[in-house]
C-alpha atoms as a PDB file:
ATOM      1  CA  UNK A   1     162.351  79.272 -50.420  1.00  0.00           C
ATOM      2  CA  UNK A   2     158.593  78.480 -50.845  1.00  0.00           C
ATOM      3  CA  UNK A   3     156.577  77.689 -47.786  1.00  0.00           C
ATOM      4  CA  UNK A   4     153.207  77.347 -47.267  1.00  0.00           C
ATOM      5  CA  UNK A   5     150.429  78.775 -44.111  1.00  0.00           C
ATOM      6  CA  UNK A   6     148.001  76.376 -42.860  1.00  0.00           C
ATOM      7  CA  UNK A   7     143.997  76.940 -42.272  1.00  0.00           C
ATOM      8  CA  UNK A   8     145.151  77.663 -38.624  1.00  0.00           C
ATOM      9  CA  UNK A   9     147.758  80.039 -39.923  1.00  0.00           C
ATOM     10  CA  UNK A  10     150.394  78.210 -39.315  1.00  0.00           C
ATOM     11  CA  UNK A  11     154.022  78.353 -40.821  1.00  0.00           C
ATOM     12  CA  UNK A  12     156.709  75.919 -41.210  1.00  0.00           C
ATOM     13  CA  UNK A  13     159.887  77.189 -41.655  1.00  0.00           C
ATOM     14  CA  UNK A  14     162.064  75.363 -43.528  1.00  0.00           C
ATOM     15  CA  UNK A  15     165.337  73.947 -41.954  1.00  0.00           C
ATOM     16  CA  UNK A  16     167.897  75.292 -43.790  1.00  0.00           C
ATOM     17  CA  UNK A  17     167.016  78.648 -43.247  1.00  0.00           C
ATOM     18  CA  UNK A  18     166.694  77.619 -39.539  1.00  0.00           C
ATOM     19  CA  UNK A  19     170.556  76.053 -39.754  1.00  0.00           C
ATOM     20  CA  UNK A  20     171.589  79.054 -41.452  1.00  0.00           C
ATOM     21  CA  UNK A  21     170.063  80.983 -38.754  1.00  0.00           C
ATOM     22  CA  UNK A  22     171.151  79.270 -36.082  1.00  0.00           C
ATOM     23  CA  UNK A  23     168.154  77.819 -34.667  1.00  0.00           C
ATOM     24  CA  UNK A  24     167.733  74.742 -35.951  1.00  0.00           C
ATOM     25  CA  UNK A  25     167.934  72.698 -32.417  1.00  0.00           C
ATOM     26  CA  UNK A  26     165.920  74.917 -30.374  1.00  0.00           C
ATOM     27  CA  UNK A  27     164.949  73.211 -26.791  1.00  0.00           C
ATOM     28  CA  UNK A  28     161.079  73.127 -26.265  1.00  0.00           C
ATOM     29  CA  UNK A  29     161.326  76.437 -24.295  1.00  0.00           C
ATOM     30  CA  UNK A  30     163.311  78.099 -26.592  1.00  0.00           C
ATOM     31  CA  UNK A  31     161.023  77.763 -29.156  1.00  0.00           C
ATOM     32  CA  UNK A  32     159.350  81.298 -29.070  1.00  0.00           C
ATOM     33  CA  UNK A  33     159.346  84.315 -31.167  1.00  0.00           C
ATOM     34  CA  UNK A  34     158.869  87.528 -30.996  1.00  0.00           C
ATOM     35  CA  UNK A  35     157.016  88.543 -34.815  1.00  0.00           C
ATOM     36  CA  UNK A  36     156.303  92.120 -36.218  1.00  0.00           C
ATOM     37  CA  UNK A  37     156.246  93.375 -39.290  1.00  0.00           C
ATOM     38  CA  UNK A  38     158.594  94.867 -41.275  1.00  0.00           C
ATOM     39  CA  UNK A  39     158.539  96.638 -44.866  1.00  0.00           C
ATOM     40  CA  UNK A  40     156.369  93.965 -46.682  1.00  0.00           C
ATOM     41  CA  UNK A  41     157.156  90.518 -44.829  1.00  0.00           C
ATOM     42  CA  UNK A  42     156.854  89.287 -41.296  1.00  0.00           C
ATOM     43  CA  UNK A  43     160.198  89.323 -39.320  1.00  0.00           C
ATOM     44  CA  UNK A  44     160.710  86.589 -35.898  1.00  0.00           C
ATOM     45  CA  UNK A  45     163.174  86.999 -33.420  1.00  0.00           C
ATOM     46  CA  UNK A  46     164.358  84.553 -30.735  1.00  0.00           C
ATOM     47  CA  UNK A  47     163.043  85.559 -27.380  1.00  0.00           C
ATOM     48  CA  UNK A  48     163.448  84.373 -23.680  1.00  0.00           C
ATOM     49  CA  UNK A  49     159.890  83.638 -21.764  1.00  0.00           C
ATOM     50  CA  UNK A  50     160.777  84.164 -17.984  1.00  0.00           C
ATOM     51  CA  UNK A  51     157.699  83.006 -16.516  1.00  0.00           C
ATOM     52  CA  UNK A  52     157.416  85.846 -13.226  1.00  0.00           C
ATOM     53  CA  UNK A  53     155.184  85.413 -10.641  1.00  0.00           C
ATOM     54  CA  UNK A  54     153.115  88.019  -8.855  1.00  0.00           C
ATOM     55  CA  UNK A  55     152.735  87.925  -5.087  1.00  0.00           C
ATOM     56  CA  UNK A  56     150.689  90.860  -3.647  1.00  0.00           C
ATOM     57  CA  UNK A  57     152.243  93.038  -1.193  1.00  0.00           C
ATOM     58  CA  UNK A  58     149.971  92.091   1.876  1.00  0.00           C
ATOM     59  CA  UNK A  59     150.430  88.493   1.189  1.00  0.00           C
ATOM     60  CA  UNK A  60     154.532  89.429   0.841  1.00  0.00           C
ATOM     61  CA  UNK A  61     154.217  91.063   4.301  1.00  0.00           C
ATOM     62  CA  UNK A  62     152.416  88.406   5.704  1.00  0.00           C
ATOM     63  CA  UNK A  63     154.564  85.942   4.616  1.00  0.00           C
ATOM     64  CA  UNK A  64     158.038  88.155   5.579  1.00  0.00           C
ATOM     65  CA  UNK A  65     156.851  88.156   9.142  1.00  0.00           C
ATOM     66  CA  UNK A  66     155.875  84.587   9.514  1.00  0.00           C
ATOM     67  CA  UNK A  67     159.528  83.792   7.687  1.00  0.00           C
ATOM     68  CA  UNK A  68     161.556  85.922  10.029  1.00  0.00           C
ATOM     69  CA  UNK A  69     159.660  84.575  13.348  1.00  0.00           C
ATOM     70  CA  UNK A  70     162.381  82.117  15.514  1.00  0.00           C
ATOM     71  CA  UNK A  71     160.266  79.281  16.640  1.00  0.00           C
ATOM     72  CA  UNK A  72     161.151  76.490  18.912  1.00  0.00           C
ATOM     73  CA  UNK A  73     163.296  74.140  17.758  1.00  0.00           C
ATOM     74  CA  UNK A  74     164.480  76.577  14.361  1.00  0.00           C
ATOM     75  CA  UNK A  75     168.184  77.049  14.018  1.00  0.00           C
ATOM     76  CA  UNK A  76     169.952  80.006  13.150  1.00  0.00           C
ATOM     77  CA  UNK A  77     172.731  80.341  10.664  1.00  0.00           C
ATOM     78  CA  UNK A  78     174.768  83.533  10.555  1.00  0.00           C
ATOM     79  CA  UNK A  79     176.492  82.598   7.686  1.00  0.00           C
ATOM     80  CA  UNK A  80     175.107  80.411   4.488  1.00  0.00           C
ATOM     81  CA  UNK A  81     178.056  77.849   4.434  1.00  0.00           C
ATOM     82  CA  UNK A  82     177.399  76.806   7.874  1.00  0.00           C
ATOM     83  CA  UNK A  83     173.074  76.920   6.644  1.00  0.00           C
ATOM     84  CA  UNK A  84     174.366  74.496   3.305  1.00  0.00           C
ATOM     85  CA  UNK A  85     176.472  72.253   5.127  1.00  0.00           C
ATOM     86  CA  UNK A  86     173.904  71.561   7.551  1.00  0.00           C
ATOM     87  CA  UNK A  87     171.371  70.916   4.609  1.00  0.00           C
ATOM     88  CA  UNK A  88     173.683  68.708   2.995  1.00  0.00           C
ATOM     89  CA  UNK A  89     174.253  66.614   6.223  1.00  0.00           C
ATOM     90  CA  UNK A  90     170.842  66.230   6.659  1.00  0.00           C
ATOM     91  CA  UNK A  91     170.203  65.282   2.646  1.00  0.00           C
ATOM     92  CA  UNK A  92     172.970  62.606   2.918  1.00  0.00           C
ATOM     93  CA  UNK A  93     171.401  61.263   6.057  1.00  0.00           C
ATOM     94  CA  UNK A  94     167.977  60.817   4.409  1.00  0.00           C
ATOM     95  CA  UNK A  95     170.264  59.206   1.364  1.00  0.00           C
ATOM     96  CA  UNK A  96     171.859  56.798   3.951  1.00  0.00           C
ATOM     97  CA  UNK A  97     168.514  56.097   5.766  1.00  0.00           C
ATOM     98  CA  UNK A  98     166.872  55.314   2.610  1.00  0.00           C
ATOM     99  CA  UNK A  99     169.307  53.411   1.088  1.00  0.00           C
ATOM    100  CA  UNK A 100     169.519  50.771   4.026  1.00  0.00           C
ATOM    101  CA  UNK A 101     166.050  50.966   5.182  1.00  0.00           C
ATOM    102  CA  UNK A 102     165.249  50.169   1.181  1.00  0.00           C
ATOM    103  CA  UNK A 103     165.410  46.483   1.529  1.00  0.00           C
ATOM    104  CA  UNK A 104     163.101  46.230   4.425  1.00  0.00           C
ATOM    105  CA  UNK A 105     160.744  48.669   2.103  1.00  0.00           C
ATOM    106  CA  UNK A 106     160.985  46.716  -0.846  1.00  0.00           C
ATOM    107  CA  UNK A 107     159.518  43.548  -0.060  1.00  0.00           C
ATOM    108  CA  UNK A 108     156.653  41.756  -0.961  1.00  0.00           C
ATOM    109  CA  UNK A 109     155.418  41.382   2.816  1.00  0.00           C
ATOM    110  CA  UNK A 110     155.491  45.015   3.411  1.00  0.00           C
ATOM    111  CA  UNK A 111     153.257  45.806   0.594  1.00  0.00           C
ATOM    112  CA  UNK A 112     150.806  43.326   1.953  1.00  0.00           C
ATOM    113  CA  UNK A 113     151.310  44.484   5.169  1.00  0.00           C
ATOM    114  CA  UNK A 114     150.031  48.029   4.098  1.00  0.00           C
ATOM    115  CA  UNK A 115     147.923  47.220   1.348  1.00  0.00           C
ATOM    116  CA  UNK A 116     144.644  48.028   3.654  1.00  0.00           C
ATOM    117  CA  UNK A 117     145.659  50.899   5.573  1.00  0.00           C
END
């Protein structure tokens, strides 16, 4: 198949080599390749970005000691059922607020209300 590279050397690849290949429905981060060359032509492979972030060790340190600090008020879990169950109560409680504090919220006389603050 004949294709053709842009000014901005560009490439489109046509799509049934892409269905043959099995990438023809790539999701927007998918869409990456890894290209070298090989013999005469210019071979792509699929690749995986993970996008890693550095932290430096002093700010890791700093950061480990604040974390493992018990302050007032701070719970502690020894196991991480009892930590997600508590999370979930408290997400289905904010649910349950909002959902019957929405009406009050939603009204033309609160915007006004607020509009200057």
């Amino acid at each position: 198949m004949i294709t053709k590279m842009t000014a901005k050397n560009q490439v489109t690849i046509p799509k049934k080599l892409l269905l043959r290949a099995g990438l023809a429905n790539l999701k927007a981060e998918e869409r990456f390749f890894d290209a070298e060359i090989k013999g005469v032509g210019i071979f792509l492979r699929p690749v995986t970005l993970v996008v890693e972030e550095r932290i430096l060790p002093k700010k890791m340190e700093k950061f480990e000691s604040w974390a493992s600090k018990v302050g007032k008020g701070d719970k502690i879990f020894n196991l991480a059922a009892r930590a997600t169950k508590s999370l979930k109560n408290k997400a289905e409680t904010a649910i349950a607020s909002e959902t019957s504090l929405k009406k009050d919220w939603l009204r033309v006389e609160e915007d006004e209300a607020w509009r200057n603050l």
